[in-house]
N, C-alpha and C. Protein backbone atom coordinates (compact mmCIF):
# COMPACT_ATOMS: atom_id res chain seq x y z
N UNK A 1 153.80 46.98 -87.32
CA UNK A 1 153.84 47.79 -86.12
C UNK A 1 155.29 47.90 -85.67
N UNK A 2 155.38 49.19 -85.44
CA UNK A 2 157.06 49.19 -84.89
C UNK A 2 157.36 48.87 -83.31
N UNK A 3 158.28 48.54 -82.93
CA UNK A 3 158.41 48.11 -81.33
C UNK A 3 157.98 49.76 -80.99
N UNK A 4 157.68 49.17 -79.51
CA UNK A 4 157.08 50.18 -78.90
C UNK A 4 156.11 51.04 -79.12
N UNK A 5 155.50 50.78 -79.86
CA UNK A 5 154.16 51.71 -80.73
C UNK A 5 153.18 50.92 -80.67
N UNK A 6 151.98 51.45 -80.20
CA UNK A 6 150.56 50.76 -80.13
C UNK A 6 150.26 51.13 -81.15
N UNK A 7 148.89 50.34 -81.51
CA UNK A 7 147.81 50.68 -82.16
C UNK A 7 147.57 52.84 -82.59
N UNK A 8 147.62 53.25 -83.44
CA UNK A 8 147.24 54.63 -83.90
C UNK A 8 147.99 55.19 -83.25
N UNK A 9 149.47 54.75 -83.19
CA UNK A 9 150.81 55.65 -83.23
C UNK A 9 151.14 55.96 -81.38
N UNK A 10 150.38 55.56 -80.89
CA UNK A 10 150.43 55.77 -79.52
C UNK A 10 151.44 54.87 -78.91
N UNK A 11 152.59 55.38 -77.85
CA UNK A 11 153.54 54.80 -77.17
C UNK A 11 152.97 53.49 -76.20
N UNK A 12 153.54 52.61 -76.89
CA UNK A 12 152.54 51.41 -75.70
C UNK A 12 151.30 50.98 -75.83
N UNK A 13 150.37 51.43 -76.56
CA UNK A 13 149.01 51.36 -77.06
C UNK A 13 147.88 52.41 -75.96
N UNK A 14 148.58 53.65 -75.61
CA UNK A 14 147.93 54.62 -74.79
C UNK A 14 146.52 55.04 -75.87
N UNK A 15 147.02 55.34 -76.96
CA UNK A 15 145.76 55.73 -77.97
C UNK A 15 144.67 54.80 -77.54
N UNK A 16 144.54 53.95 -77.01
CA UNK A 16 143.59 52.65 -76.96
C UNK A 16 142.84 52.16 -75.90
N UNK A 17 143.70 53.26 -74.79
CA UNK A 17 142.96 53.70 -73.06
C UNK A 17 141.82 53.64 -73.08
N UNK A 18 141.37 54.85 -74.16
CA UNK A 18 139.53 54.63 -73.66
C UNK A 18 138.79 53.66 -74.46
N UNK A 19 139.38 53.39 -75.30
CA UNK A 19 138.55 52.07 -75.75
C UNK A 19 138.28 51.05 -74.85
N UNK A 20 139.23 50.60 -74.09
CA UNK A 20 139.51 49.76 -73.20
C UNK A 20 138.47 50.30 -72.22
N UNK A 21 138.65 51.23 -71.24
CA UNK A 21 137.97 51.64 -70.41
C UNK A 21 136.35 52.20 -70.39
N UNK A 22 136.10 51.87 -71.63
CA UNK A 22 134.93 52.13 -72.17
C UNK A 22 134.21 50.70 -71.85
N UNK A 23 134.91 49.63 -71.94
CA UNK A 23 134.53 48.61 -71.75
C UNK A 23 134.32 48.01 -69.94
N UNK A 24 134.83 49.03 -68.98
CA UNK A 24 134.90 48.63 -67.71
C UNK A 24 133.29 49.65 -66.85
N UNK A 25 133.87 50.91 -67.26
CA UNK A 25 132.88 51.72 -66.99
C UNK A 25 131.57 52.38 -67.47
N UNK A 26 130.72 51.91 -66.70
CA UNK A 26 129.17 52.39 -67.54
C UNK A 26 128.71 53.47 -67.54
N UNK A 27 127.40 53.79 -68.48
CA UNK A 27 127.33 54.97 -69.10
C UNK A 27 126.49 55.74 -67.76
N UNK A 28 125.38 54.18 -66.93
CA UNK A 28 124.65 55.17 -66.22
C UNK A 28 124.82 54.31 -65.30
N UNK A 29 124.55 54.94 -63.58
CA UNK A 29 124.74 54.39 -62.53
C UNK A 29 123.36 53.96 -62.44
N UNK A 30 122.93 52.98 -61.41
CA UNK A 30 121.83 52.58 -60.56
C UNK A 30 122.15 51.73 -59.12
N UNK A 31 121.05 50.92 -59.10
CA UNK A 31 120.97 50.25 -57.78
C UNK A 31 122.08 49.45 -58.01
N UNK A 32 122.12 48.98 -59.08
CA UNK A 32 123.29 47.35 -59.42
C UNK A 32 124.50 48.07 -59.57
N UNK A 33 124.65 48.83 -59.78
CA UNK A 33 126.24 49.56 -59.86
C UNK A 33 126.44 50.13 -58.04
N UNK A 34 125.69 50.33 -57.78
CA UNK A 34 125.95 50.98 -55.82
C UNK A 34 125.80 49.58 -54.99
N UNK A 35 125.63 48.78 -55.38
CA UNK A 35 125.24 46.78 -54.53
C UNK A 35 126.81 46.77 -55.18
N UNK A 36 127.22 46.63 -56.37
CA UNK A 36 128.65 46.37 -56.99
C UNK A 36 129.68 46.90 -56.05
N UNK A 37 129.82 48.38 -55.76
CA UNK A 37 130.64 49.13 -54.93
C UNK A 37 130.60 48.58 -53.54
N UNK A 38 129.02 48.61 -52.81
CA UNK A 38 129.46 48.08 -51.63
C UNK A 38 129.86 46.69 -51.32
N UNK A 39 130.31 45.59 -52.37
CA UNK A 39 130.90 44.44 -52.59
C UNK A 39 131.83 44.72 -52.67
N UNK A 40 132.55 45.37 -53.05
CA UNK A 40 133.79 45.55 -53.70
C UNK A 40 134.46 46.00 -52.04
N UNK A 41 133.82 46.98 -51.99
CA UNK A 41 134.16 47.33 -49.90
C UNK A 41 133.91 46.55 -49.25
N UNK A 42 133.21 45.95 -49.18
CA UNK A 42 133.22 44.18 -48.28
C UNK A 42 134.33 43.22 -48.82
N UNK A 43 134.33 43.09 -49.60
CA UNK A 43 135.54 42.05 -49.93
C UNK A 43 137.30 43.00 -49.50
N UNK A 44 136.90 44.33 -49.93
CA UNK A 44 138.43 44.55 -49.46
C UNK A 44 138.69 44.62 -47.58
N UNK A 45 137.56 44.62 -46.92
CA UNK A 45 137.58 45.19 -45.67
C UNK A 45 137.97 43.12 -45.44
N UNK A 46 137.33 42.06 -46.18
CA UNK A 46 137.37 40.80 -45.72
C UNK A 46 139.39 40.29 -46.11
N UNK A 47 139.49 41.26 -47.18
CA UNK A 47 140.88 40.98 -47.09
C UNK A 47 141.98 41.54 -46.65
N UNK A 48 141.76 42.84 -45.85
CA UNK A 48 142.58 43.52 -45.42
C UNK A 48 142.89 44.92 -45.64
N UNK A 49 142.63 45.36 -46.75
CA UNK A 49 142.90 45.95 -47.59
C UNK A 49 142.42 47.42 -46.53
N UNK A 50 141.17 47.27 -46.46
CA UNK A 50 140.40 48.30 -45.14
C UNK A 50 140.21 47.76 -43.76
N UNK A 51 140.38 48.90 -43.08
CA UNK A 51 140.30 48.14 -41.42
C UNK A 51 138.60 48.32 -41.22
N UNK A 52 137.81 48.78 -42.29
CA UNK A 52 136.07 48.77 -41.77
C UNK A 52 135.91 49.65 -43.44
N UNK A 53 134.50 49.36 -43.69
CA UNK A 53 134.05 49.91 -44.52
C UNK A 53 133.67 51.28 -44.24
N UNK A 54 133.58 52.90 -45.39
CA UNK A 54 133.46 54.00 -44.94
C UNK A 54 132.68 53.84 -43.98
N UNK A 55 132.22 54.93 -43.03
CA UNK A 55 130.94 55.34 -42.22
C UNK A 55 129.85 56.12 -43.61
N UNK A 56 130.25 56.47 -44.19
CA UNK A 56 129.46 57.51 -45.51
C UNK A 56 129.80 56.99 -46.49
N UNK A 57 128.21 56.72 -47.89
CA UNK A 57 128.78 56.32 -48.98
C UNK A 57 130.15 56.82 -49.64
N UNK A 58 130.48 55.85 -50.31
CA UNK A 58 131.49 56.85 -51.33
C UNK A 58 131.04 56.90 -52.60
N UNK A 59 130.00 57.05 -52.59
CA UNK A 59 129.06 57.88 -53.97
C UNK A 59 128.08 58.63 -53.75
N UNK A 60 127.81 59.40 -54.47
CA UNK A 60 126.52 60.17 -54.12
C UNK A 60 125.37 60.02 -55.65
N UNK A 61 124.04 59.80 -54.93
CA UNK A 61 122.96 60.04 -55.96
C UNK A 61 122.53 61.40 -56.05
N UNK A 62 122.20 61.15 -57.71
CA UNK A 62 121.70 62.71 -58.00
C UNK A 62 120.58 62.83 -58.39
């Protein structure tokens, strides 16, 4: 591998983004992925991050 070259010629290993991110984000939403989000907004509102959680989801079901 040459410096600076990822994996399949990509600068940095960019070629390899969605592999990676394939691994964070799922294919289908439900109840356990919308309980996940509003954790994720409770913990940032408990650290500062937000001064209150939205008034309105920030997702929508379809």
């Amino acid at each position: 591998m040459q410096a600076g070259r990822g994996v399949g010629g990509g600068v940095g290993g960019i070629t390899l983004l969605p592999h990676r991110l394939a691994r964070v984000f799922v294919p289908t939403w439900g109840d356990a992925e919308f309980a996940k989000i509003d954790r994720q907004l409770a913990e940032a509102v408990r650290l500062g991050l937000l001064a209150k959680k939205p008034d309105r989801p920030v997702y929508t079901r379809v």
